[in-house]
Every structure is written in structure tokens, then in C-alpha cells.
Protein backbone atom coordinates (compact mmCIF):
# COMPACT_ATOMS: atom_id res chain seq x y z
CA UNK A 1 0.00 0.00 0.00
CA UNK A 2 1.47 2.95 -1.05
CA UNK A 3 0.41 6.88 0.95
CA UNK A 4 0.52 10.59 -0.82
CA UNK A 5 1.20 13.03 1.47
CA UNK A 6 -2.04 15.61 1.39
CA UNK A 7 -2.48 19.27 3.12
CA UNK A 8 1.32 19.47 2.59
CA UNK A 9 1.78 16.73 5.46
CA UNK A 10 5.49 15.28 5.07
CA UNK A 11 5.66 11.16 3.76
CA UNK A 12 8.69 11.15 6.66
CA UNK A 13 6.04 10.97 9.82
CA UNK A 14 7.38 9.11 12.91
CA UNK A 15 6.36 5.98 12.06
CA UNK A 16 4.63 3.76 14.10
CA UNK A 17 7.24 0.44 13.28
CA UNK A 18 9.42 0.77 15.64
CA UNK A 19 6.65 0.14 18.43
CA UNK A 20 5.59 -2.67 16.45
CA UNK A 21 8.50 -4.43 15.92
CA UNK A 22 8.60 -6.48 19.17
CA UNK A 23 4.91 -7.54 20.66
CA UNK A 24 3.67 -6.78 23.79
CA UNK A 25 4.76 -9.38 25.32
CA UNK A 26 8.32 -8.09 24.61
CA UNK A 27 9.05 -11.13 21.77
CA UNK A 28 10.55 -10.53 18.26
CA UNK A 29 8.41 -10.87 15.16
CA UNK A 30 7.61 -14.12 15.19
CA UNK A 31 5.74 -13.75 18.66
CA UNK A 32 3.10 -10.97 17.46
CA UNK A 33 -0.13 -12.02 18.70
CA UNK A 34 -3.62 -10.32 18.31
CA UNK A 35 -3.23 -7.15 19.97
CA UNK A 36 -0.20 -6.20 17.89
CA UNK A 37 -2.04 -7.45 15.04
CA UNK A 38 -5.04 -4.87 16.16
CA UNK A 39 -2.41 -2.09 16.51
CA UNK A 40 -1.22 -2.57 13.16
CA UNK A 41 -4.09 -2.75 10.97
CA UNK A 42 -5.58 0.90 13.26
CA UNK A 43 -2.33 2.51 12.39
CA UNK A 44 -2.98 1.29 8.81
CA UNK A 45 -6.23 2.63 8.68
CA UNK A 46 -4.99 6.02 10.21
CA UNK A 47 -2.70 6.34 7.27
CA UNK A 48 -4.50 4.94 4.62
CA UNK A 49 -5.26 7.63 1.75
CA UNK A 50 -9.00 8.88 2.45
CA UNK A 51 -9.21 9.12 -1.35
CA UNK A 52 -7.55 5.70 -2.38
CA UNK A 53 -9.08 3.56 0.94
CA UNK A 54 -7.99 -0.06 1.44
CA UNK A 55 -10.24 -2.42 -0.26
CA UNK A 56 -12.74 -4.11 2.38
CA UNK A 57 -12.20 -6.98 0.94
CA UNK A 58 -8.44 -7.19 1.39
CA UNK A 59 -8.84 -6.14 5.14
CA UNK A 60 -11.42 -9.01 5.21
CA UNK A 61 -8.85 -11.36 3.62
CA UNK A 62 -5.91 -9.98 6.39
CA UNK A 63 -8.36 -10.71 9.17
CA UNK A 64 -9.56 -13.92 8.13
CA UNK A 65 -6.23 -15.31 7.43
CA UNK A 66 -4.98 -14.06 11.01
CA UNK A 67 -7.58 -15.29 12.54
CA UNK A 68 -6.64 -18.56 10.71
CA UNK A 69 -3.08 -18.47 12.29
CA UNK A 70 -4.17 -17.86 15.24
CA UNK A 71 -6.62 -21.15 15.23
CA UNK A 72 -3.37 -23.16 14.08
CA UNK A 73 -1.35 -21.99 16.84
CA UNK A 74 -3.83 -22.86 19.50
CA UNK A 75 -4.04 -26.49 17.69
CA UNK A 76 -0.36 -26.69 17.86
CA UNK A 77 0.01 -25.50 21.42
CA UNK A 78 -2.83 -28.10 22.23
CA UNK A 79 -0.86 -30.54 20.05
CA UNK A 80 2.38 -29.71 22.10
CA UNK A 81 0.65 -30.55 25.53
CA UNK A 82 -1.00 -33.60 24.48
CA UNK A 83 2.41 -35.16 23.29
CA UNK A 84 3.89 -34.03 26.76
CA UNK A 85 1.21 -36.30 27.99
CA UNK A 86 1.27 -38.93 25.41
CA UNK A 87 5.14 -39.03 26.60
CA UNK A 88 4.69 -39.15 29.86
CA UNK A 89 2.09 -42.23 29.87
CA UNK A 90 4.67 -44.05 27.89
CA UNK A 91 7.16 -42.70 30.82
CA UNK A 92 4.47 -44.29 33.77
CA UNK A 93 3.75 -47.52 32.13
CA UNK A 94 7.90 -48.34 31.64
CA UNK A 95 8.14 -48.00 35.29
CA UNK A 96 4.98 -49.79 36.05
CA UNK A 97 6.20 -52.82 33.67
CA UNK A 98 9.72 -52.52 35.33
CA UNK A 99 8.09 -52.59 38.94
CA UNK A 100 5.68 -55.43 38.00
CA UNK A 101 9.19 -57.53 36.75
CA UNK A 102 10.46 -56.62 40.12
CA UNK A 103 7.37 -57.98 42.05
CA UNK A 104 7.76 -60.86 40.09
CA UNK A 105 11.04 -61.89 40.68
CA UNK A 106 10.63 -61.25 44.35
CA UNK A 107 7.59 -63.50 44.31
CA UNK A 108 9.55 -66.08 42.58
CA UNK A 109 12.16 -65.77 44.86
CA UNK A 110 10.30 -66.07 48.13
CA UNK A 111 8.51 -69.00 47.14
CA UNK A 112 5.40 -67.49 47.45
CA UNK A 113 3.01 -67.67 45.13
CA UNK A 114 1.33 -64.46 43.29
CA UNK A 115 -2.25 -63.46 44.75
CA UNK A 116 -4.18 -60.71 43.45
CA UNK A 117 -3.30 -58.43 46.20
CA UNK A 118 -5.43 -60.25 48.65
CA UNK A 119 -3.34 -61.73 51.76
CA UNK A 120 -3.46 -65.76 52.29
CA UNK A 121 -5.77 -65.93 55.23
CA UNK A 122 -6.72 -69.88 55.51
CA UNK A 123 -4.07 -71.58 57.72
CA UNK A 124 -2.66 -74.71 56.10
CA UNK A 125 -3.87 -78.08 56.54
CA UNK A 126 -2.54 -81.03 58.00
């Protein structure tokens, strides 16, 4: 998008970039979430040439497809934490097999024989 200058106003304002470059949570670029993404398109339309105005349908397009990103980066932070978890479960049942081998060869070791957690209570007969 391209500006004219009109009333004699000079192209070289202060612009607003330099705020924009880092997000607002103090991150480079590739960190610019919705609120810097709200700041930039009202500084657009503050500059924007009241005679030549960006087409609605472009701004429609910008929002839609950030929007868009911002879906897929909630799916891939959701993504992230469910392989955390997938991990860990794999994590929990390699020590429960490992402590289940251990059990095991204690019980075969003892003699005793494996009960399902209940304790032998009938005295043995004669």
C-alpha cells in the first residue's frame, strides 16, 4: 500500500514500526499475537489515503487469514501438551512394567506364590 502526502503533510512521519517491531509481550516478530495485530491494521487505517481507501475486501482477507493463524497456533500448542502427555504415559507404564518384573522376581524368589493383592488368610492343613 502505497500513501501521498495531502495538506502538505510530510511522507517522513514518525512511524509507528518501531513500536511494532517487538509484541507486547516483549518477543521478536515471530511472537506478534492479536493485539499487535489490532495495533497494526488501526495505524494502517490512520494512514490509509481517504481518497484511495484499502479495499474491504483485502482487510477481510488480512483478518480472516490471522484469525486462521491464530486457530493453528492454539491447535499446535494443544498438540504440544498432548504429546507431553502422550510421553509421559509411555514414561508411567515403563516404570509400572519394570516394577511389575520386580514384584515378580521377588515373588519367585520367596517362594510365594502371586495373589491378586489379597493376603493368604486360611491356615494350612494337616
Amino acid at each position: 500500500m502505497t500513501t501521498t502526502p495531502i495538506n502538505g503533510a510530510s511522507a517522513s512521519s514518525p512511524a509507528p514500526a518501531p513500536a511494532l517491531a517487538q509484541s507486547s509481550s516483549g518477543g521478536a516478530l515471530s511472537s506478534l499475537d492479536q493485539n499487535d495485530f489490532l495495533r497494526l491494521m488501526t495505524v494502517q487505517m490512520q494512514h490509509q489515503d481517504p481518497f484511495d481507501p484499502v479495499d474491504q475486501k483485502e482487510m477481510l482477507a488480512q483478518m480472516a487469514q490471522f484469525s486462521s493463524l491464530a486457530g493453528i497456533a492454539e491447535v499446535n500448542e494443544n498438540l504440544q501438551a498432548l504429546s507431553g502427555l502422550a510421553e509421559m504415559n509411555a514414561n508411567l507404564q515403563s516404570i509400572a512394567s519394570k516394577l511389575d518384573a520386580v514384584l515378580a522376581a521377588q515373588q519367585a524368589t520367596s517362594g510365594n506364590p502371586a495373589t491378586d493383592g489379597e493376603a493368604d488368610t486360611h491356615p494350612p492343613q494337616e
